[in-house]
Protein backbone atom coordinates (compact mmCIF):
# COMPACT_ATOMS: atom_id res chain seq x y z
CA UNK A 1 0.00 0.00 0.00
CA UNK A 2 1.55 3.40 -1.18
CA UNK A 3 1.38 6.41 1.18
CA UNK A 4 -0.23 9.63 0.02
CA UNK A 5 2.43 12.72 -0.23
CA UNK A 6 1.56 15.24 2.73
CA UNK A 7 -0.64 18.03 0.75
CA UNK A 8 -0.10 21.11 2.71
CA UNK A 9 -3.44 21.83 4.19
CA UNK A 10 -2.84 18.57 6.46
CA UNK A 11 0.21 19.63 7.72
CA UNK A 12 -1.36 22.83 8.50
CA UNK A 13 -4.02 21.98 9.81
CA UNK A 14 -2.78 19.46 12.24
CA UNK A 15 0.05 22.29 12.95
CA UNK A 16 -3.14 24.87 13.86
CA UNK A 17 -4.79 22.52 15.61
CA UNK A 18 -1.87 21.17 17.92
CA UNK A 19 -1.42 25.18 18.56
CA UNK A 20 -4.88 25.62 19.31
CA UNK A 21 -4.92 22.99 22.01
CA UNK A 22 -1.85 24.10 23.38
CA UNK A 23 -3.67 27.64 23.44
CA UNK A 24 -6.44 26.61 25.12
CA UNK A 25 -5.35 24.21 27.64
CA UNK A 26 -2.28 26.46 28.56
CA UNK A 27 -4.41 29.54 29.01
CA UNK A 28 -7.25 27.87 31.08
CA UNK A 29 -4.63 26.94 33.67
CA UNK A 30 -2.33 30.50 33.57
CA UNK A 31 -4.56 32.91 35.85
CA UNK A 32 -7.62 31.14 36.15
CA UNK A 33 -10.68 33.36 35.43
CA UNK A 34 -9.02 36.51 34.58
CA UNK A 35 -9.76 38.59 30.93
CA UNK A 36 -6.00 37.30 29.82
CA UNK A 37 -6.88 33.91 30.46
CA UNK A 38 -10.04 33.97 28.77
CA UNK A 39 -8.70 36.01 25.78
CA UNK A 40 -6.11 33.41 24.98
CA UNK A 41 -8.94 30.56 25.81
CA UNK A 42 -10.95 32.08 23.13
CA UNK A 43 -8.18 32.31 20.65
CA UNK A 44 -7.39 28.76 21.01
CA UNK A 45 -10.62 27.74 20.36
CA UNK A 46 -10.98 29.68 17.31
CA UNK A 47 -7.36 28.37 15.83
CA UNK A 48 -8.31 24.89 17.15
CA UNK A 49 -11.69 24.89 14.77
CA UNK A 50 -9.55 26.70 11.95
CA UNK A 51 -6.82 24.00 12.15
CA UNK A 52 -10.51 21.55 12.25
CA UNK A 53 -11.52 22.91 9.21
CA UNK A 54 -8.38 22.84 7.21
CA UNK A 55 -7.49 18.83 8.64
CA UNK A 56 -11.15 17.77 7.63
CA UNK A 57 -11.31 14.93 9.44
CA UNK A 58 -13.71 11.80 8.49
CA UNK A 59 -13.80 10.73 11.71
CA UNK A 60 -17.18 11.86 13.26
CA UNK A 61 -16.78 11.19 17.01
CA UNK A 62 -13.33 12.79 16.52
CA UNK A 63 -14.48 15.59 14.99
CA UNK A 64 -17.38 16.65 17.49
CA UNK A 65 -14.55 15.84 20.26
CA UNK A 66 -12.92 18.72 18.93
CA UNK A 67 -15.67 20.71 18.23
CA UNK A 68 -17.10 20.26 21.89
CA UNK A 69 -13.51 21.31 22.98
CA UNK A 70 -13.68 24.58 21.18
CA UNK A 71 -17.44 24.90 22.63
CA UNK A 72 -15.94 24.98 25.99
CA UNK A 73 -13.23 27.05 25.28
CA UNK A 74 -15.93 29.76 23.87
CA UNK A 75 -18.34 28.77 27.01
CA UNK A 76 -15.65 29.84 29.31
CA UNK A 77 -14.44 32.81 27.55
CA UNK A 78 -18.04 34.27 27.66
CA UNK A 79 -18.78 32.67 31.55
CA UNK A 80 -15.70 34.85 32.26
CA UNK A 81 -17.11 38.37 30.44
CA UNK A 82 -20.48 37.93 32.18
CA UNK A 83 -19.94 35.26 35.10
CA UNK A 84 -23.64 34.26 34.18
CA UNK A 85 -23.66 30.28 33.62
CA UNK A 86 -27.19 30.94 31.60
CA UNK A 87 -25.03 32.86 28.80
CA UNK A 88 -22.57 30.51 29.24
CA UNK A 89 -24.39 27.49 28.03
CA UNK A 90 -26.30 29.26 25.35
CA UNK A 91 -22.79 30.33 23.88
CA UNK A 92 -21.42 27.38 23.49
CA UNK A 93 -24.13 25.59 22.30
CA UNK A 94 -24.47 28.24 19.60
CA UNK A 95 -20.94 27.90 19.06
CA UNK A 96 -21.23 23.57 18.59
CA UNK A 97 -24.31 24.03 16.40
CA UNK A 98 -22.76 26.51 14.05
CA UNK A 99 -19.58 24.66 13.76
CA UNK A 100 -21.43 21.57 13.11
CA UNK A 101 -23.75 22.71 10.76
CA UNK A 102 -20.68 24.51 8.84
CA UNK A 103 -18.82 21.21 9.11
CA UNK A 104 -21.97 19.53 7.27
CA UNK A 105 -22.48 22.54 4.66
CA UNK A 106 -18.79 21.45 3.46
CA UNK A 107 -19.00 17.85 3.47
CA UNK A 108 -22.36 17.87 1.50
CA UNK A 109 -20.11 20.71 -1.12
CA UNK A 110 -17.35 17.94 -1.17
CA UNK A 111 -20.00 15.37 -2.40
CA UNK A 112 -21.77 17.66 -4.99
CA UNK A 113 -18.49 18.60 -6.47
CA UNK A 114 -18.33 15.85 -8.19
CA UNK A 115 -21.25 16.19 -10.20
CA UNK A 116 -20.78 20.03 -10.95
């Protein structure tokens, strides 16, 4: 069995997301609940989806693992802005639902593309 060549959206996007995690699980533990943390929490999250996105992974329980990790990281960014667990929960299941539903609109462009 011959291995593919590495296309360069893989290696970035395993590169993004390995940054992302660092990111986020770094800056939850460095000053716990202060705007700094929760900055750099929120950036993660956003590279760790980017990184997502540009990987495209076919796995699905992978993939909402790492979309429920961003979730969090967005939950706790907003839980720190308004300490109001309410907001908190509603953010990040916005924040899974869009991702997921973006995740879909791509796959179901990846299987049209074909017959364009």
């Amino acid at each position: 069995m011959a291995r593919k060549p590495l296309k360069f959206t893989t290696a970035f996007g395993v590169t993004v997301m390995v940054l992302g995690a660092l990111l986020e699980l770094g800056a939850f533990f460095y000053h716990l609940g202060s705007m700094v943390s929760a900055e750099t929490v929120f950036t993660g999250a956003i590279v760790l989806t980017i990184g997502h996105a540009f990987y495209g992974i076919d796995n699905l329980f992978l993939s909402l693992l790492l979309t429920f990790f961003s979730s969090i990281g967005i939950g706790y960014y907003v839980f720190v802005q308004t300490t109001s667990w309410l907001w908190t929960i509603v953010a990040a299941i916005a924040f899974f639902a869009f991702i997921v539903t973006l995740f879909g609109f791509r796959s179901s462009i990846r299987k049209k593309h074909g017959m364009w």
